[in-house]
Protein backbone atom coordinates (compact mmCIF):
# COMPACT_ATOMS: atom_id res chain seq x y z
CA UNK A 1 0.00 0.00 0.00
CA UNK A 2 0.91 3.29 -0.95
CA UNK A 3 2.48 5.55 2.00
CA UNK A 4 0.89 8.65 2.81
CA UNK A 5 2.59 11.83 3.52
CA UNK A 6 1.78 13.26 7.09
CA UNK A 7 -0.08 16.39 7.36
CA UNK A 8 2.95 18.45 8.22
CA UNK A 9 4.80 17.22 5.39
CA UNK A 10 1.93 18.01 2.86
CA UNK A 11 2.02 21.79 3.77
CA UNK A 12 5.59 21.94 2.98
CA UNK A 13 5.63 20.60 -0.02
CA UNK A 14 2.48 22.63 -1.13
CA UNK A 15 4.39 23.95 -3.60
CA UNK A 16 4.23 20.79 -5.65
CA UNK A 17 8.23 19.54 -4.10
CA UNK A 18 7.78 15.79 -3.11
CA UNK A 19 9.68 12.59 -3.28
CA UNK A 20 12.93 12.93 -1.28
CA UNK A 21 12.22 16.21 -0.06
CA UNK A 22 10.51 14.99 3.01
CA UNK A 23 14.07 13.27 3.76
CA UNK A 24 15.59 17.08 3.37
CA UNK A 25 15.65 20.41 5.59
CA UNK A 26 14.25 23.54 3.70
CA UNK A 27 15.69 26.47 5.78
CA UNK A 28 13.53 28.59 3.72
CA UNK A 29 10.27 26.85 4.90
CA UNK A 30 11.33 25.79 8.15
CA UNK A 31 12.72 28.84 9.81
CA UNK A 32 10.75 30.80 12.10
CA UNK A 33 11.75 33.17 14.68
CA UNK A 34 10.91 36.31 16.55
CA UNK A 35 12.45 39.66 16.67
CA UNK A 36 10.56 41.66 19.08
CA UNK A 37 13.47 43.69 19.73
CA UNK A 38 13.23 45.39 16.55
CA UNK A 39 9.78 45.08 16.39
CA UNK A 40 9.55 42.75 13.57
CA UNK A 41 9.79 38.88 12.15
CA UNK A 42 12.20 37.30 10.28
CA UNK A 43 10.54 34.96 8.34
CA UNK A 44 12.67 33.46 6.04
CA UNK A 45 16.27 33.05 5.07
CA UNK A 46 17.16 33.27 1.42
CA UNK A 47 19.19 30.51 0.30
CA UNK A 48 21.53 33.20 -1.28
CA UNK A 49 21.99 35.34 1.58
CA UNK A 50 25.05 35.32 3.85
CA UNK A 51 24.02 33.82 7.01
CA UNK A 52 24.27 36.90 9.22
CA UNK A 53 22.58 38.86 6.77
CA UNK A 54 18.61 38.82 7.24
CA UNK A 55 15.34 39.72 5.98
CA UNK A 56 13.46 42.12 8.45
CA UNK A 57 9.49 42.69 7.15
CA UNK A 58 7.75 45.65 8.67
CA UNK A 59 4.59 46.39 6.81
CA UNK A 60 5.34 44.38 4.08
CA UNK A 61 8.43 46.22 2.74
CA UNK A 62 11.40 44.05 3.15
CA UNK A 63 14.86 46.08 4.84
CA UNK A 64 18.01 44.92 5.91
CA UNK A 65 20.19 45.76 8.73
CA UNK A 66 23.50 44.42 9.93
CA UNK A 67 23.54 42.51 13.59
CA UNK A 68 26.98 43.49 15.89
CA UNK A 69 29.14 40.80 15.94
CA UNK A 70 27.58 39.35 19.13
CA UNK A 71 24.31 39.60 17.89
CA UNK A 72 24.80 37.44 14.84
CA UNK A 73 26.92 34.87 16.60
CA UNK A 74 24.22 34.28 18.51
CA UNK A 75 21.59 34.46 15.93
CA UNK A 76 23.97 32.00 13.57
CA UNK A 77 24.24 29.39 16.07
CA UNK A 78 20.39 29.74 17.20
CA UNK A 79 19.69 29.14 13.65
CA UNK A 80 22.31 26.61 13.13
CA UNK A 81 20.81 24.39 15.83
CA UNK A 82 17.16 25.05 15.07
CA UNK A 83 18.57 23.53 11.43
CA UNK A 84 19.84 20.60 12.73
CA UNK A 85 17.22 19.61 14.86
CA UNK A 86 14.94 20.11 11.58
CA UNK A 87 16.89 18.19 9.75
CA UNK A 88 16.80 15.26 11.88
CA UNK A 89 12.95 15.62 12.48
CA UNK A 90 12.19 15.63 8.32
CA UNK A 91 14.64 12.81 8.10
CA UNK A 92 12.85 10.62 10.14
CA UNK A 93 10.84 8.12 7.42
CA UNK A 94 7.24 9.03 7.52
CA UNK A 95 5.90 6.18 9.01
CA UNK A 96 6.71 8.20 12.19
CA UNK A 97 3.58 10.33 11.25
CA UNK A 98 -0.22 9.51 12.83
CA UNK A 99 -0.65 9.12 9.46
CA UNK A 100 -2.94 5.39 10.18
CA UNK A 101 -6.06 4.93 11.10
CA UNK A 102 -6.90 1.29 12.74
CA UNK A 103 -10.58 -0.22 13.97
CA UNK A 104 -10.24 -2.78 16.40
CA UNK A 105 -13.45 -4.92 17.29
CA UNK A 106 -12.99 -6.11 20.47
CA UNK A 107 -14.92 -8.88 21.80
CA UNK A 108 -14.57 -7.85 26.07
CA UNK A 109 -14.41 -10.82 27.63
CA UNK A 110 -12.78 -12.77 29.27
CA UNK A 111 -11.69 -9.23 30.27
CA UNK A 112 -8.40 -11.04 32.17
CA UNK A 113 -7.46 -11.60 28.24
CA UNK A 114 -8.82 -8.83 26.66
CA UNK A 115 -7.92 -5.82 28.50
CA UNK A 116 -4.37 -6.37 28.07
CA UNK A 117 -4.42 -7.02 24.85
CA UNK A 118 -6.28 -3.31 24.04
CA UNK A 119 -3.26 -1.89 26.69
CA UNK A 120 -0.61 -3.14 24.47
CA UNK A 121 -2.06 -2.16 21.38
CA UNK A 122 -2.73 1.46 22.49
CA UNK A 123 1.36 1.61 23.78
CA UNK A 124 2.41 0.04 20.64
CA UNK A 125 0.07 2.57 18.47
CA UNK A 126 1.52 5.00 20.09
CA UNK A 127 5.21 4.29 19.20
CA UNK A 128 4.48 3.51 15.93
CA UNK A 129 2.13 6.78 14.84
CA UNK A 130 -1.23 5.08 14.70
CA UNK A 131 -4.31 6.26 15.58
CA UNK A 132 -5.92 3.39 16.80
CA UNK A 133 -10.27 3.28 17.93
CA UNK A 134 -11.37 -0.05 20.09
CA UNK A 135 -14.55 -0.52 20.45
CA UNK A 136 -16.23 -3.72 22.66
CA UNK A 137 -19.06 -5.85 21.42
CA UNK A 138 -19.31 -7.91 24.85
CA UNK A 139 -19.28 -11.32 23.09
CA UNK A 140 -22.41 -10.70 21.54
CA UNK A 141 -22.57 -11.67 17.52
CA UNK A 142 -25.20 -9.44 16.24
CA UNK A 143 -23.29 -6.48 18.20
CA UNK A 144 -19.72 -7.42 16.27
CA UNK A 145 -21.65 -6.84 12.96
CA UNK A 146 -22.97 -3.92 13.74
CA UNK A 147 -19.81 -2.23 14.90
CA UNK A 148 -18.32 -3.56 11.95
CA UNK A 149 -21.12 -1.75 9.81
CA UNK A 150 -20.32 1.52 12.00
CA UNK A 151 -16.64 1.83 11.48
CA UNK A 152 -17.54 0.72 7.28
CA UNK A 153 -19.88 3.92 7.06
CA UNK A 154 -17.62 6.26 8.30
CA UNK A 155 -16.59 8.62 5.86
CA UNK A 156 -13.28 8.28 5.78
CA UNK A 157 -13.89 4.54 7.11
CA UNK A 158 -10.55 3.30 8.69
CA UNK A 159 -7.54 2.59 6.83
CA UNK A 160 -7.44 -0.98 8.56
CA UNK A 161 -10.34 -3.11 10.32
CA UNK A 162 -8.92 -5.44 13.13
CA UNK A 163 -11.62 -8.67 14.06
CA UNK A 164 -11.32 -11.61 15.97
CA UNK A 165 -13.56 -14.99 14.87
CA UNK A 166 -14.54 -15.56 18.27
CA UNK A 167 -17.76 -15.24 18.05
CA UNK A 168 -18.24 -16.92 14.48
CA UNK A 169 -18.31 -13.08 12.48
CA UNK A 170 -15.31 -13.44 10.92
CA UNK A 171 -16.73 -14.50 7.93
CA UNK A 172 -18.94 -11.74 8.04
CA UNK A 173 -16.52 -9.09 8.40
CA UNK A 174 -14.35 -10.21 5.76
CA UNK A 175 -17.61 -9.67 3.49
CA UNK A 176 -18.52 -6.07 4.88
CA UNK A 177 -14.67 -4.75 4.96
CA UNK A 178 -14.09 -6.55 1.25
CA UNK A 179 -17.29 -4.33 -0.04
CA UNK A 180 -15.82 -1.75 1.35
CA UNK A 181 -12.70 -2.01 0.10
CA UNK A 182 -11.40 -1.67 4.04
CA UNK A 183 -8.04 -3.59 4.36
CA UNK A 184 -9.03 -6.46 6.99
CA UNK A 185 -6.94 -8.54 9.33
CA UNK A 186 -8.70 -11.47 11.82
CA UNK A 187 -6.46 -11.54 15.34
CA UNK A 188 -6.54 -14.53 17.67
CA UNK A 189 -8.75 -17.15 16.48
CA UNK A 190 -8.92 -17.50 12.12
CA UNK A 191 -11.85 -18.38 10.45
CA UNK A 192 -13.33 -22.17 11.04
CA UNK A 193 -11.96 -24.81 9.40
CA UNK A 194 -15.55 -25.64 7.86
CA UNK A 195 -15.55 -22.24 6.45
CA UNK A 196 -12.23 -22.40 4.80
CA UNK A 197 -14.11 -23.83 0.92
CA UNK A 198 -16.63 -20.94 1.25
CA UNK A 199 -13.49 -17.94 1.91
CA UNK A 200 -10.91 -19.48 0.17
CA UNK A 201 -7.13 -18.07 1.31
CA UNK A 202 -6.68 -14.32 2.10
CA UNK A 203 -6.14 -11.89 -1.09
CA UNK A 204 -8.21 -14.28 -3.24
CA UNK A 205 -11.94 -14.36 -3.49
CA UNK A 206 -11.48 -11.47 -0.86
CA UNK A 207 -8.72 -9.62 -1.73
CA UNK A 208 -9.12 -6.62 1.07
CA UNK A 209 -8.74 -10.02 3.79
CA UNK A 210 -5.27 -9.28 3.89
CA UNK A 211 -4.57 -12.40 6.81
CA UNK A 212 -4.70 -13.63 9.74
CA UNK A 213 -2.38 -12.87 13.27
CA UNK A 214 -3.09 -15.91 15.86
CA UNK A 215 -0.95 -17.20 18.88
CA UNK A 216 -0.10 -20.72 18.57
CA UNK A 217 -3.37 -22.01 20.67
CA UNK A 218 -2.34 -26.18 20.26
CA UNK A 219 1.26 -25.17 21.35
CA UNK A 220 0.03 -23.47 24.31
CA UNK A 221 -2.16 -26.28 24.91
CA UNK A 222 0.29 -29.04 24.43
CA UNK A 223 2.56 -26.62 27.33
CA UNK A 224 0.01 -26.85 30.50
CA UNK A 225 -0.72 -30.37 29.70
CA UNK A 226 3.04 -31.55 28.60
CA UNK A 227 3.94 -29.86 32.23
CA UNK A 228 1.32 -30.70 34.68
CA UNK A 229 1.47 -34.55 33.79
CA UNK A 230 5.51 -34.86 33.96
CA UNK A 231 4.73 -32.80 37.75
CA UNK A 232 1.74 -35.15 38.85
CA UNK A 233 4.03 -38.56 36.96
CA UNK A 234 6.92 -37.01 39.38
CA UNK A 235 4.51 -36.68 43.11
CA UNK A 236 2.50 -39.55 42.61
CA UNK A 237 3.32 -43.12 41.60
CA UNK A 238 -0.32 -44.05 40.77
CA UNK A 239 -1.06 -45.42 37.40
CA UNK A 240 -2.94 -44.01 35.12
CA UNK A 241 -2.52 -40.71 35.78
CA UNK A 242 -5.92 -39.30 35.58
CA UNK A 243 -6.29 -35.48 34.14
CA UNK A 244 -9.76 -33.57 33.33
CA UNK A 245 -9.87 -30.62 31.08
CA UNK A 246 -11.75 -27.66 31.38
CA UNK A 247 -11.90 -25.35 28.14
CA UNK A 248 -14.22 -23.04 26.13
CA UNK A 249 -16.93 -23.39 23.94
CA UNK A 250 -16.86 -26.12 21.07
CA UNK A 251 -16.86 -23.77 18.13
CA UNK A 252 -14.03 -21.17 18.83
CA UNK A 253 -10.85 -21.88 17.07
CA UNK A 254 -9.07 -21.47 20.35
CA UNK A 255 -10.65 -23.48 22.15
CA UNK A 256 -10.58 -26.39 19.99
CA UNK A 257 -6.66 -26.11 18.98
CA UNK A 258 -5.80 -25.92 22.61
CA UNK A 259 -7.53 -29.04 23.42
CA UNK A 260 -5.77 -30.57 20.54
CA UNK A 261 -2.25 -29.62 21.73
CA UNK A 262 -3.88 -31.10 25.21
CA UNK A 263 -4.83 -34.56 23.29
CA UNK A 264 -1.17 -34.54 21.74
CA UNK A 265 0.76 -34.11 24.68
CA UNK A 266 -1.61 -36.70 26.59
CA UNK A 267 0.00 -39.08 23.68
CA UNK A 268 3.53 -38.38 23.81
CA UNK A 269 3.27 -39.05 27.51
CA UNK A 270 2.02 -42.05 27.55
CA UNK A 271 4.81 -43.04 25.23
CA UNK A 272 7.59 -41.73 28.08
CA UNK A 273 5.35 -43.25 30.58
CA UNK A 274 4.16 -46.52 29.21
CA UNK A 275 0.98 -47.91 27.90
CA UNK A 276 -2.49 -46.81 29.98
CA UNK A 277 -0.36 -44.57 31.95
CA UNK A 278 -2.52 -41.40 31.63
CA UNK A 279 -6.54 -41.44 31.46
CA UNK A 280 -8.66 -37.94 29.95
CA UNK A 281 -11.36 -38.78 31.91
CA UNK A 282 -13.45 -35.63 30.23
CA UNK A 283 -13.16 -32.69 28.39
CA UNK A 284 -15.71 -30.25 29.53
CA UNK A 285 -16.59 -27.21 27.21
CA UNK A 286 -17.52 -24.17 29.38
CA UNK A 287 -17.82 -20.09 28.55
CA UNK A 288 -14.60 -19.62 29.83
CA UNK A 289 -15.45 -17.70 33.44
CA UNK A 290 -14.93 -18.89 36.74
CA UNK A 291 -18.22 -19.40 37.87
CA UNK A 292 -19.16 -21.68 35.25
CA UNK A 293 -16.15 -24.01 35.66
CA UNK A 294 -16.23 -23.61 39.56
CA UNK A 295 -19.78 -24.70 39.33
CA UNK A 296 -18.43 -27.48 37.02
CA UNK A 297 -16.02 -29.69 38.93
CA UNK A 298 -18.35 -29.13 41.40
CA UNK A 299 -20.75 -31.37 39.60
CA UNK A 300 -18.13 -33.47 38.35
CA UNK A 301 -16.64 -34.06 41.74
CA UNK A 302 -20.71 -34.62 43.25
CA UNK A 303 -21.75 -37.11 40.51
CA UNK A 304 -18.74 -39.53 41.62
CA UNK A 305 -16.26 -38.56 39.26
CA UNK A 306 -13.07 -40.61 39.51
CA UNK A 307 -10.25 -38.75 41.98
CA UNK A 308 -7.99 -36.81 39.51
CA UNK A 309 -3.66 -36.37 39.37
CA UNK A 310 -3.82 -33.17 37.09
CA UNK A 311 -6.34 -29.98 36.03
CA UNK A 312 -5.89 -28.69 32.82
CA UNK A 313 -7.63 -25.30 31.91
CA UNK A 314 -7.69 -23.86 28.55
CA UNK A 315 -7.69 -20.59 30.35
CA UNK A 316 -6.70 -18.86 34.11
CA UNK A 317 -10.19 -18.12 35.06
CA UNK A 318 -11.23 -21.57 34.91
CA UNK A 319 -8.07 -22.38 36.63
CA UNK A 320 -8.62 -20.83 39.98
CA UNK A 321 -12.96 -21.67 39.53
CA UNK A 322 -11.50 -25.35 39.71
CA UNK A 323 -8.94 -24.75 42.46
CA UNK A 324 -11.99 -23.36 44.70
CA UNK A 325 -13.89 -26.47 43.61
CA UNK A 326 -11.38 -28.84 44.48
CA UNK A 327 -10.38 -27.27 47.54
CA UNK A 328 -14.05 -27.97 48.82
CA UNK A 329 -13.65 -31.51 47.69
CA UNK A 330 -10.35 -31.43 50.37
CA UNK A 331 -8.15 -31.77 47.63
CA UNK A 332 -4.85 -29.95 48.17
CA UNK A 333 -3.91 -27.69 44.68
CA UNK A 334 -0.55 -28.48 44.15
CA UNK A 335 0.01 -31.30 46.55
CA UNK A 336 -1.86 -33.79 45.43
CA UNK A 337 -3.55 -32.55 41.78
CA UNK A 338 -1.40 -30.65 39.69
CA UNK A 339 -3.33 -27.54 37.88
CA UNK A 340 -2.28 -25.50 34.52
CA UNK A 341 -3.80 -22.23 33.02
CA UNK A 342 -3.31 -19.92 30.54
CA UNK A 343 -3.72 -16.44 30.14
CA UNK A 344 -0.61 -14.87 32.28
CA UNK A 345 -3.04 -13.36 34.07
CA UNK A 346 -2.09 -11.30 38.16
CA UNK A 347 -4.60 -13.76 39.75
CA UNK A 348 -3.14 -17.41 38.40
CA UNK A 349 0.43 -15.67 39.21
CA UNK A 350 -0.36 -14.98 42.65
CA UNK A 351 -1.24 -18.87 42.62
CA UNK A 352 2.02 -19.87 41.03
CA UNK A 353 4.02 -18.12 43.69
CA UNK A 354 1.27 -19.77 46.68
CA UNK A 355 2.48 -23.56 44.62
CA UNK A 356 -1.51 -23.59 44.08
CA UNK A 357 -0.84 -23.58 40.10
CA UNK A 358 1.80 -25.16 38.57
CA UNK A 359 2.23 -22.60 35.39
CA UNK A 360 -0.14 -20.21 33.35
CA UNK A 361 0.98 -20.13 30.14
CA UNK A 362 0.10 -17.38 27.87
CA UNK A 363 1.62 -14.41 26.93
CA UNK A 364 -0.90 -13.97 23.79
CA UNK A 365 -2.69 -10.78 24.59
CA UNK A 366 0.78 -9.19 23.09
CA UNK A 367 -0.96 -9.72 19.72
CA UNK A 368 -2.45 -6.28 20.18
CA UNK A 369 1.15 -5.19 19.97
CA UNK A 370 2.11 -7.14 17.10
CA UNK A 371 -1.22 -6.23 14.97
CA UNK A 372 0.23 -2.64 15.44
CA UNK A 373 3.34 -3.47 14.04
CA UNK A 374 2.19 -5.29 10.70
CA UNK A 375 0.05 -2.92 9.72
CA UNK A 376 2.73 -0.13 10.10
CA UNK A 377 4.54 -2.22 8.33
CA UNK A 378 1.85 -3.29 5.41
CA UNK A 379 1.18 0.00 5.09
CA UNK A 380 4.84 1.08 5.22
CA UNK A 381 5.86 -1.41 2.42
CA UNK A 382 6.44 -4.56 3.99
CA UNK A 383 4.11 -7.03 3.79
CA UNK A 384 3.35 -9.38 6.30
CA UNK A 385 3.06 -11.85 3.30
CA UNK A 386 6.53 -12.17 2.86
CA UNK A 387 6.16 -15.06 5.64
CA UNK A 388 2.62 -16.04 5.49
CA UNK A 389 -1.07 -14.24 4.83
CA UNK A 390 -1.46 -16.60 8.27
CA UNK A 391 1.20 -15.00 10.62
CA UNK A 392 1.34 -17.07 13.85
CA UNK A 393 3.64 -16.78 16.77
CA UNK A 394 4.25 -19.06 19.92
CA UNK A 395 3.24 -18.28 23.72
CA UNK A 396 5.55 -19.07 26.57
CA UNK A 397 4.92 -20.44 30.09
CA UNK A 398 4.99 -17.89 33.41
CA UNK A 399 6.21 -21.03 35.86
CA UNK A 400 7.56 -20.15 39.95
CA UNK A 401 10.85 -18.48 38.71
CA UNK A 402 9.48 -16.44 36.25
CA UNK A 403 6.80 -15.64 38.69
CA UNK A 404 8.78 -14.62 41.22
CA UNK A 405 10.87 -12.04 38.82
CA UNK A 406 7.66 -10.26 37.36
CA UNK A 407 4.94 -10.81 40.62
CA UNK A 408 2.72 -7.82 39.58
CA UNK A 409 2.84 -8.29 36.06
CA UNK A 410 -0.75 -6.45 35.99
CA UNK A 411 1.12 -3.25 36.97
CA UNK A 412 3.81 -3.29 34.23
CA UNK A 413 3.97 -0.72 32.10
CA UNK A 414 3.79 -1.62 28.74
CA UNK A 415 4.90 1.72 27.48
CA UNK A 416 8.21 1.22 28.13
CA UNK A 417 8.85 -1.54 25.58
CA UNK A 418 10.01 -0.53 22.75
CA UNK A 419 8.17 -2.18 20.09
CA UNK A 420 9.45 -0.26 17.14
CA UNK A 421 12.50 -2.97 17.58
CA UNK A 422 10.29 -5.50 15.92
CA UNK A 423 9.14 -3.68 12.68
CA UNK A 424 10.82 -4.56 10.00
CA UNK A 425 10.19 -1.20 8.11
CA UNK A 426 12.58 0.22 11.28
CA UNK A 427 14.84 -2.40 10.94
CA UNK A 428 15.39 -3.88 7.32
CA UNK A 429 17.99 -6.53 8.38
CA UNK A 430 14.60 -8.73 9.95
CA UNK A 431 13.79 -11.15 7.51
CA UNK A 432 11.17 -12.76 10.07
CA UNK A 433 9.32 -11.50 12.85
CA UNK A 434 10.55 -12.41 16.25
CA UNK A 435 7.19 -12.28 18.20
CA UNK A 436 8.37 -13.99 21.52
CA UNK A 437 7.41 -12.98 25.12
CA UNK A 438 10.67 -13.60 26.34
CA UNK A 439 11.64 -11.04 23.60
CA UNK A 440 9.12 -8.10 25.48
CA UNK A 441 9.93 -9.46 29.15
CA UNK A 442 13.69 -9.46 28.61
CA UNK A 443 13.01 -5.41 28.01
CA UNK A 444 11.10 -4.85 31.03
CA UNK A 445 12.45 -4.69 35.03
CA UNK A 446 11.43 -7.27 37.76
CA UNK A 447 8.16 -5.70 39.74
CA UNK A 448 9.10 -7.64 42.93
């Protein structure tokens, strides 16, 4: 996509000067100071004029004077500096300017999730000259639509339209931005599988669908599970090791890749372990809160189910609604069943650091943060393409050492990362992007 020119730069080169001007200082243009002494302003400096020699306007007729020697030293260097400092400004490339304008749908909840992820993606906006609008559809289909159909109408409409598919309207989007002609990018969970014959691959039968920008869900999935079973195999010498899963609803893309990572570790554990040496004894498909999954090994635990070795949760909420479960039940969190969540969120870290939890893995909210820097990029002239249309990029694990370096990561300020040090229009040496939390943590100070 073509760049635009920033506002600033456009009145400068109202005089029909473009292409590597904008890289340039015009002393003629950018020079501005006062002379109240002599009851005048010096508004411009002639390229052919001596530098101590100026222009002095009073009622439009132009008359010179000579400064004393003191006088224009001073008024040389003043303009020297005031120079330099221009020319560093203009050379700056323009994707500097607020020159983008971004529409992020957000779907609210589980706020633990989303709120970070609209922190992030304000901090990185801010670094990287976008002016970015979020507005929240609390989960609700018919409500994603119609924001989508708001931020469409606008006149200008947005340069870029940011969705998630978590509430099955991807498809849907992709349809109103194409119309449009609204550049489009789905975050966090991609269009369904089923759906895949009907959309066909970004750029094609929709070419405005630019891609997709998800966190690895099945790797994050195959992490809690992978790590609570080798913890329970290593406290407990009972055979099969019995794990039950709490995640979200069946049809969101995150929720079923997660449980697949969870069914994939499950098998390359019972190959370390030996035959029949761990049992799924259910999978349990909730709305992702607290109270839901609380209530849930509740029943599970009340209708007889079989004493379990490990609690896997497809996210932190669910986590600690279990742990309160299970502590009723006189189970002992992290004694004698091993849980997992995911999410990074304060709460499941203040478990981690109690031994409660064993890990929350997560670190996938940082996608606001990365959707800010393709698009500065797309827009900038480096396409997110070059990879993949479907960018994805892994989560990492927040386990007791971690914990203990970052214990209030809820009050970390993510304005002091410097995300400009993953755009590849700011540095051209990056052939891929290195979207790692370890690479945004290893920026930041401990907050114990």
């Amino acid at each position: 996509m073509p760049n635009r020119q920033s506002l600033a730069w456009k009145s400068l080169a109202a005089d029909g000067g473009a292409g590597e001007r904008h890289r340039r200082c015009n002393a003629a243009a950018l020079l501005r100071l006062s002379d109240e002494a002599d009851g005048g302003t010096l508004i411009s400096l002639a390229q052919d004029q001596p530098a101590t020699d100026f222009a002095l306007v009073r009622d439009g007729t132009p008359e010179r004077r000579r400064r004393s020697p003191v006088r224009r030293r001073m008024l040389f260097f003043s303009l020297r500096a005031s120079l330099i400092v221009a020319a560093l400004l203009w050379s700056i490339p323009t994707a500097w300017s607020g020159d983008i304008r971004v529409g992020f749908i957000d779907p609210t909840g589980p706020p633990q999730f989303w709120l970070p992820v609209s922190a992030v993606m304000q901090a990185a906006a801010a670094e990287l000259g976008i002016d970015v609008d979020i507005r929240y559809h609390e989960r609700s289909h018919d409500k994603s639509i119609a924001i989508a159909k708001d931020f469409l109408g606008e006149r200008p409409p947005p340069d870029y339209l940011l969705a998630t598919n978590d509430v099955g309207a991807g498809g849907e989007i992709i349809k109103l931005a194409d119309a449009s002609g609204v550049s489009v990018i789905l975050l966090n969970n991609d269009l369904d599988q089923k759906d895949w014959a009907e959309y066909g691959e970004p750029r094609t039968k929709y070419r405005h669908w630019l891609g997709s920008l998800v966190p690895d869900h099945e790797g994050g999935g195959y992490g809690i599970a992978e790590a609570i079973l080798t913890e329970a195999a290593r406290i407990t010498n009972t055979r099969p090791l019995k794990i039950l899963a709490l995640t979200g609803d069946a049809e969101t893309p995150a929720s079923v890749e997660r449980v697949r990572g969870l069914k994939r570790a499950i098998g390359v554990m019972t190959q370390i372990l030996g035959p029949n040496s761990v049992d799924l004894v259910d999978v349990r498909y909730l709305d992702w809160t607290l109270k839901t999954a609380e209530a849930s090994v509740r029943e599970f635990i009340k209708n007889g189910g079989p004493r379990i070795d490990a609690l896997w949760a497809a996210n932190d909420p669910m986590a600690i609604g279990a742990i309160n479960a299970l502590r009723e039940a006189e189970y002992k969190p992290g004694k004698d069943v091993v849980v997992g969540g995911l999410n990074w969120s304060q709460d499941a870290i203040e478990r981690v650091l109690n031994g409660e939890m064993l890990l929350t893995h997560g670190g996938h909210f940082l996608l606001g943060a990365w959707a800010m820097v393709i698009v500065r990029d797309h827009h900038d002239g480096r396409d997110f393409s070059e990879e993949d249309v479907h960018l994805q990029f892994p989560m990492g694990a927040i386990d007791l050492p971690i914990a203990r370096h970052f214990p209030q990561i809820a009050k970390i300020d993510w304005r002091k990362v410097d995300f400009t040090r993953f755009s590849k229009i700011r540095n051209p040496a990056l052939e891929r992007y290195s979207f790692t939390p370890d690479a945004v943590l290893s920026q930041l100070p401990s907050t114990d």
